[in-house]
N, C-alpha and C. Protein backbone atom coordinates (compact mmCIF):
# COMPACT_ATOMS: atom_id res chain seq x y z
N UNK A 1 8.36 -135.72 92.27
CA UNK A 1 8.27 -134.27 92.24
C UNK A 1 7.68 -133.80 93.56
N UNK A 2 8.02 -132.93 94.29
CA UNK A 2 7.95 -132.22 95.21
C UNK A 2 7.24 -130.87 95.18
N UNK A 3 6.02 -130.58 95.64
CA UNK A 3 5.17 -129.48 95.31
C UNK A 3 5.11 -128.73 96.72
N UNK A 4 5.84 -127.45 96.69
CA UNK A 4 5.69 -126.49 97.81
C UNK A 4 4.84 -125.59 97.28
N UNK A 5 3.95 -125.18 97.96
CA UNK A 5 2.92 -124.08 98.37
C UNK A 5 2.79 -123.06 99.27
N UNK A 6 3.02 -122.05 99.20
CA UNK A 6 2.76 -120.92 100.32
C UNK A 6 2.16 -120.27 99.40
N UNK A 7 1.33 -119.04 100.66
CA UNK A 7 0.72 -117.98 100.45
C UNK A 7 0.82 -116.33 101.29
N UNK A 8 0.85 -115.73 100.53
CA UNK A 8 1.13 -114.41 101.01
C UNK A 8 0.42 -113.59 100.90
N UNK A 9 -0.24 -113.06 101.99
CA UNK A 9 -1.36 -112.12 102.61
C UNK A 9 -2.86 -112.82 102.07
N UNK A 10 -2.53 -114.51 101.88
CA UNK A 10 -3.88 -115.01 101.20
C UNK A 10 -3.41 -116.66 102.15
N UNK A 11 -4.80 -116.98 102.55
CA UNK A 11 -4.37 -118.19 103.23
C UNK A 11 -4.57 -119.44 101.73
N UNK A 12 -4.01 -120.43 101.60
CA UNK A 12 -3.99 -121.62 100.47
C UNK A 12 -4.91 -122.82 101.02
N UNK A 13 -5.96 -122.39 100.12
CA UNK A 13 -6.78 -123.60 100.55
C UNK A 13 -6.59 -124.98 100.00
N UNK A 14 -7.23 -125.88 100.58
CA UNK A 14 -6.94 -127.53 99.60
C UNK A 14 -7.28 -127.29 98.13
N UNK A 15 -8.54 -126.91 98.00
CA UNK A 15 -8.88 -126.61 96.53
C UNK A 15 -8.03 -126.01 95.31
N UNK A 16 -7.43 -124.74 96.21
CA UNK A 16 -6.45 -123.83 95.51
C UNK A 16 -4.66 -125.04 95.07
N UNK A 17 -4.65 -125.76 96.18
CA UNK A 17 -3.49 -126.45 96.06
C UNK A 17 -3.81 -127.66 94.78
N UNK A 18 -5.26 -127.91 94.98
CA UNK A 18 -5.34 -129.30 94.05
C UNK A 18 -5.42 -129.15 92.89
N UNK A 19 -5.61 -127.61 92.96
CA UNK A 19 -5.99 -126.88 90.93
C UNK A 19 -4.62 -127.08 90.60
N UNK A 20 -3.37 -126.43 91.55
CA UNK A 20 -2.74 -125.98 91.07
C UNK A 20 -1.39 -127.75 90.82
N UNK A 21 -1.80 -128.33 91.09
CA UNK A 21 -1.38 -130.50 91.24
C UNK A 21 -2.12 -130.67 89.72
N UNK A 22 -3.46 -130.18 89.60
CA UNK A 22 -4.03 -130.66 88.81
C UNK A 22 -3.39 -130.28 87.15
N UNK A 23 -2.95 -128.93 87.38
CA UNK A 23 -2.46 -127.96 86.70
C UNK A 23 -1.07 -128.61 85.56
N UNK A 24 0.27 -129.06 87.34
CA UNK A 24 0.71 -129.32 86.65
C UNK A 24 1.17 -130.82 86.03
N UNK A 25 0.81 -131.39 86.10
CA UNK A 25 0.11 -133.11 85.64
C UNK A 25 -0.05 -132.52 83.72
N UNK A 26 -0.11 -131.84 83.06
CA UNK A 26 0.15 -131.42 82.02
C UNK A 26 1.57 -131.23 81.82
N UNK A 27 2.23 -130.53 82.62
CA UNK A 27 3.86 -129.96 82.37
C UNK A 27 4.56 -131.18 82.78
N UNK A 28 4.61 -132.47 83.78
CA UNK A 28 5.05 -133.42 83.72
C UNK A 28 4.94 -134.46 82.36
N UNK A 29 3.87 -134.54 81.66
CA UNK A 29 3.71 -135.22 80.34
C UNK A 29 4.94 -134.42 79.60
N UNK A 30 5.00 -133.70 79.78
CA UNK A 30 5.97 -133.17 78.30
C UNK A 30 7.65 -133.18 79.18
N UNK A 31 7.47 -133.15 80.09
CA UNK A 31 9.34 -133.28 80.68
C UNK A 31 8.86 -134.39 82.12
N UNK A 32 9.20 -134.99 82.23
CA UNK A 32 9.21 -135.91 83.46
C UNK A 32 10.61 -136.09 84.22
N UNK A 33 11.20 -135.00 84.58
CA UNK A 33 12.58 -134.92 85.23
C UNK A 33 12.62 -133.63 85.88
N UNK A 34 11.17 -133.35 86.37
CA UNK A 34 11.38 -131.98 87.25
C UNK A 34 11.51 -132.62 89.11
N UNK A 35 12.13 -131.66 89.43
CA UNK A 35 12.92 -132.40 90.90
C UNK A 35 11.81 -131.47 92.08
N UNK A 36 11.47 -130.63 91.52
CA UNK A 36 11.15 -129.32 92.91
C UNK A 36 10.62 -128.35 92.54
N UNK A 37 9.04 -128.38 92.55
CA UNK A 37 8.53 -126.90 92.32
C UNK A 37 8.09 -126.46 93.49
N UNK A 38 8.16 -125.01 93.99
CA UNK A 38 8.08 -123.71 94.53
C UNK A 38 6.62 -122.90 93.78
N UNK A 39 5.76 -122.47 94.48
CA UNK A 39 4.76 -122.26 94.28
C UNK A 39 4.08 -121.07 95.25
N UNK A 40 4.17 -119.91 95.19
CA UNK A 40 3.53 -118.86 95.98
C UNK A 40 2.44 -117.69 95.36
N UNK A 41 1.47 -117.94 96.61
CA UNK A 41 0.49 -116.93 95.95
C UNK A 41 0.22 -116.04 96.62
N UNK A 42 -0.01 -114.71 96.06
CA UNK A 42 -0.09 -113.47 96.92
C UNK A 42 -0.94 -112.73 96.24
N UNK A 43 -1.65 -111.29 97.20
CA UNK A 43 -2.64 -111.02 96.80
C UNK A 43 -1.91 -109.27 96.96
N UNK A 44 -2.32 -108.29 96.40
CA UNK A 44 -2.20 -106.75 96.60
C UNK A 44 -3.25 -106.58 95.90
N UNK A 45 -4.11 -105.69 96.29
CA UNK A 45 -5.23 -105.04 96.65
C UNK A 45 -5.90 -106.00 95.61
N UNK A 46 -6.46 -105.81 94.50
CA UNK A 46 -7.64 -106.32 93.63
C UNK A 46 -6.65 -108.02 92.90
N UNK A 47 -5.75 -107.18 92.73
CA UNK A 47 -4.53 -108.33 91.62
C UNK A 47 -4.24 -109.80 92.68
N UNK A 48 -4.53 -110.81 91.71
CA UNK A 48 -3.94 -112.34 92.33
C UNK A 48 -2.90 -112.64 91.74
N UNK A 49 -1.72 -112.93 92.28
CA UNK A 49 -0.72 -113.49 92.17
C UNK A 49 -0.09 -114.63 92.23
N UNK A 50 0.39 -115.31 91.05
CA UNK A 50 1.19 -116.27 91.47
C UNK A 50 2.06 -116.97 90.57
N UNK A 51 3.26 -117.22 91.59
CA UNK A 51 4.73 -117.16 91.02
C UNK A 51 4.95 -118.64 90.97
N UNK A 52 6.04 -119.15 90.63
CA UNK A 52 6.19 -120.71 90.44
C UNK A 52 7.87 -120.67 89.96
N UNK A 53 8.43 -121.53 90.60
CA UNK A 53 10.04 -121.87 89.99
C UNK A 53 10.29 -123.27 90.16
N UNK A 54 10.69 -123.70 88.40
CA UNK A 54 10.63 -125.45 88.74
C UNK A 54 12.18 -125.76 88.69
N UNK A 55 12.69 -126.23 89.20
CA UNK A 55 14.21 -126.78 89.15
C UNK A 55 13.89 -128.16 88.45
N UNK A 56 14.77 -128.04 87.70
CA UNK A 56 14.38 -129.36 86.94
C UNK A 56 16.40 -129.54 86.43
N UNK A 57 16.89 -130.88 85.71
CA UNK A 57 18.01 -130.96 85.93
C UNK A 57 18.76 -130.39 85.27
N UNK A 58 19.81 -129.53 85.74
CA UNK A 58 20.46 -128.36 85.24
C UNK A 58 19.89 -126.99 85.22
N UNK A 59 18.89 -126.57 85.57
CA UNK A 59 18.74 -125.50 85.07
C UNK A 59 17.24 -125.11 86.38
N UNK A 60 16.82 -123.99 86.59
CA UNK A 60 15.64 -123.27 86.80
C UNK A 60 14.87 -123.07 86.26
N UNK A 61 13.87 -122.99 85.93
CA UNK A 61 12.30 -122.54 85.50
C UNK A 61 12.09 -121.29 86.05
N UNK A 62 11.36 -119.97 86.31
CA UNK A 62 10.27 -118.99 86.65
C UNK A 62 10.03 -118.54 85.81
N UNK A 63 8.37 -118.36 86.59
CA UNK A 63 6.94 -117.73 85.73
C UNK A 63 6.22 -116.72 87.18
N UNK A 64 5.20 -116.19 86.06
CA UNK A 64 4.81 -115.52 87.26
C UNK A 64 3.30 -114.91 86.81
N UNK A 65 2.71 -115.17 86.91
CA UNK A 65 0.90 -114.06 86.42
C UNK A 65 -0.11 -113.96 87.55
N UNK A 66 -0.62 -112.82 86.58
CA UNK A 66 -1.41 -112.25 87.56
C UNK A 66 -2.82 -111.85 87.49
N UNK A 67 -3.66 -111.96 87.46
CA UNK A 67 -5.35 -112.02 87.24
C UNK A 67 -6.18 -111.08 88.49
N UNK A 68 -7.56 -111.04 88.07
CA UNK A 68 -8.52 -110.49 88.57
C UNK A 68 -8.68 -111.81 89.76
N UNK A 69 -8.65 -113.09 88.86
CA UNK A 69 -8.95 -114.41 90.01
C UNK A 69 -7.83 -115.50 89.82
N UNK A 70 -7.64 -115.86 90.66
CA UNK A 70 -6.81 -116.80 91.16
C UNK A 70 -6.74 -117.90 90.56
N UNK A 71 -7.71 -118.44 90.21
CA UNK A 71 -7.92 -119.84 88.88
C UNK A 71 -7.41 -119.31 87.60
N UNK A 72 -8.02 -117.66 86.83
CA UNK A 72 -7.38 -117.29 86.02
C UNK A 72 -5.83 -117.34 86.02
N UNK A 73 -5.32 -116.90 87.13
CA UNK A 73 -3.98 -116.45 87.13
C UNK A 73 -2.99 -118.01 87.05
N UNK A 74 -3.79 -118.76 87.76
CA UNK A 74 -3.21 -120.47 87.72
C UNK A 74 -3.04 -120.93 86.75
N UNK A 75 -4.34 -120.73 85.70
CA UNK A 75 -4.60 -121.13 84.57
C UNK A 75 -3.06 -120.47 83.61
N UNK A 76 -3.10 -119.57 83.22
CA UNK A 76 -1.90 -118.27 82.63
C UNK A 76 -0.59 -118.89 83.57
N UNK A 77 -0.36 -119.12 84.51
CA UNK A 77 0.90 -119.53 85.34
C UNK A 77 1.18 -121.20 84.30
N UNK A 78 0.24 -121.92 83.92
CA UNK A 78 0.69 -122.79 83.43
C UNK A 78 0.43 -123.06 81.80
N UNK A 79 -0.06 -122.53 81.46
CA UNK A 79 0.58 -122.16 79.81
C UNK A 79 1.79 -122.11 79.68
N UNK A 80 1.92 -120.60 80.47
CA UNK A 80 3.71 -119.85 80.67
C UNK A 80 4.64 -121.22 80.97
N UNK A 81 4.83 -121.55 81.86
CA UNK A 81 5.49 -123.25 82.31
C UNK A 81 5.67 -123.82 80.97
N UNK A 82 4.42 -124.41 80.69
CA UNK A 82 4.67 -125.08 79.53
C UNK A 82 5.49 -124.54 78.41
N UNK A 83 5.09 -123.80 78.09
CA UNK A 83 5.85 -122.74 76.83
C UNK A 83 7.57 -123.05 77.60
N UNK A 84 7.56 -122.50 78.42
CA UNK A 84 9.06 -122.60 79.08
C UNK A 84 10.04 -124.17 79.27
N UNK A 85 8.89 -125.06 79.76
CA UNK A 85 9.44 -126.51 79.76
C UNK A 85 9.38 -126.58 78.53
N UNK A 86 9.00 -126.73 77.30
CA UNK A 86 8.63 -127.04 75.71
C UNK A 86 10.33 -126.55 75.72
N UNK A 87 10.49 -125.44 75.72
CA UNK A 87 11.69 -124.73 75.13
C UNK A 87 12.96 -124.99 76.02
N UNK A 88 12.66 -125.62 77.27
CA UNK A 88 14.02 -126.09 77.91
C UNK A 88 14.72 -127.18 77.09
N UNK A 89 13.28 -128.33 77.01
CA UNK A 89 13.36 -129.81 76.63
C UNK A 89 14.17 -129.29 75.09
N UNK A 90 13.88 -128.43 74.32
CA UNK A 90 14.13 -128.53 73.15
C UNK A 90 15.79 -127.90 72.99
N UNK A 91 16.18 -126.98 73.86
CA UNK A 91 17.75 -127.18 74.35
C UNK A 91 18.21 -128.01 74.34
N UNK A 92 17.46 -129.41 75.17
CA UNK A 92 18.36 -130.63 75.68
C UNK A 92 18.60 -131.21 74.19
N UNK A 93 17.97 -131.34 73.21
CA UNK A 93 17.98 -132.00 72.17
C UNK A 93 19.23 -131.66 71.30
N UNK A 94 20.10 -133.02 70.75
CA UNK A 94 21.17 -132.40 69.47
C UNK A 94 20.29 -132.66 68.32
N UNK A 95 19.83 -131.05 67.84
CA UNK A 95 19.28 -131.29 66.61
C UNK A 95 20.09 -131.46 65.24
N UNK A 96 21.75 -131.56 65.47
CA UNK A 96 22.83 -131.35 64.63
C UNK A 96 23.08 -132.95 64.69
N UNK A 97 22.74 -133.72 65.40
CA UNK A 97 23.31 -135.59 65.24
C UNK A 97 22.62 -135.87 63.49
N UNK A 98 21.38 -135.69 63.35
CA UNK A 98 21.62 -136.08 61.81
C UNK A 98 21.74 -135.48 60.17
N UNK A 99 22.00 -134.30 61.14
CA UNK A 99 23.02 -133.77 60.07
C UNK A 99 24.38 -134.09 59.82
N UNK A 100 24.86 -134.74 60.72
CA UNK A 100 26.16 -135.28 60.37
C UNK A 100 26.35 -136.82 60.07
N UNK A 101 25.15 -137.11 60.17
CA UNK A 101 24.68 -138.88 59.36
C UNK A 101 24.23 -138.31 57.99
N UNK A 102 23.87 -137.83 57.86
CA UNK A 102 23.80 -137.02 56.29
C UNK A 102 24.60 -136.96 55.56
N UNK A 103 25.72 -136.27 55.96
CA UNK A 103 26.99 -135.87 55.54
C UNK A 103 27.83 -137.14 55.37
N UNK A 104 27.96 -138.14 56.41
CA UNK A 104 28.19 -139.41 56.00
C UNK A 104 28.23 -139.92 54.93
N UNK A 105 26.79 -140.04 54.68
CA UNK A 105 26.30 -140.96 53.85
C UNK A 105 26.34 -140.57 52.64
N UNK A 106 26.55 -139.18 51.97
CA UNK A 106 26.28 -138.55 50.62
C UNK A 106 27.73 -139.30 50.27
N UNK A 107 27.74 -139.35 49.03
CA UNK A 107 29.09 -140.10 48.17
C UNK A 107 29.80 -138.33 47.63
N UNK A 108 31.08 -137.81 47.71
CA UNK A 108 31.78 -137.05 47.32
C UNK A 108 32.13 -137.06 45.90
């Protein structure tokens, strides 16, 4: 996995980058086939920002929150992820394969 970081009108410190590594080390446990996350944080006047898009195979990810602080907003950026990877992974799944071993097996 590949972790890009920028920042906009806010410089990205190591700390800020390692929360946000640390962060997602949770969202890899539950899908381990993400290729490329995108990661930007920006600031307008009081509000912290920050956006995130995971490409993972077939498809895109974005999230986006926004807080008083920047750890808050990291924190809320990866709930959201999760909630979103949870519900990709559960696309990938045929939840219809044993229903039709079911159907099999009943005697007519």
């Amino acid at each position: 996995m590949r972790l890009n970081v920028k920042g906009h009108h806010v410089e990205v410190t190591p700390a800020m980058r390692a929360y946000v590594e640390k962060k997602l080390v949770r969202i890899m446990r539950h899908f381990d086939q993400l290729i490329d996350v995108n990661c930007v944080f920006s600031v307008e006047k009081l509000e912290q920002r920050i956006e995130a898009t995971l490409h993972v195979s077939g498809n895109d990810i974005h999230a986006d929150a926004a807080d008083l602080n920047m750890y808050a907003a990291i924190d809320a950026l990866a709930d959201k992820l999760d909630r979103l990877v949870t519900k990709h992974k559960e696309k990938l799944t045929d939840h219809h394969a044993n229903e039709a071993l079911r159907q099999n097996r009943v005697p007519a």
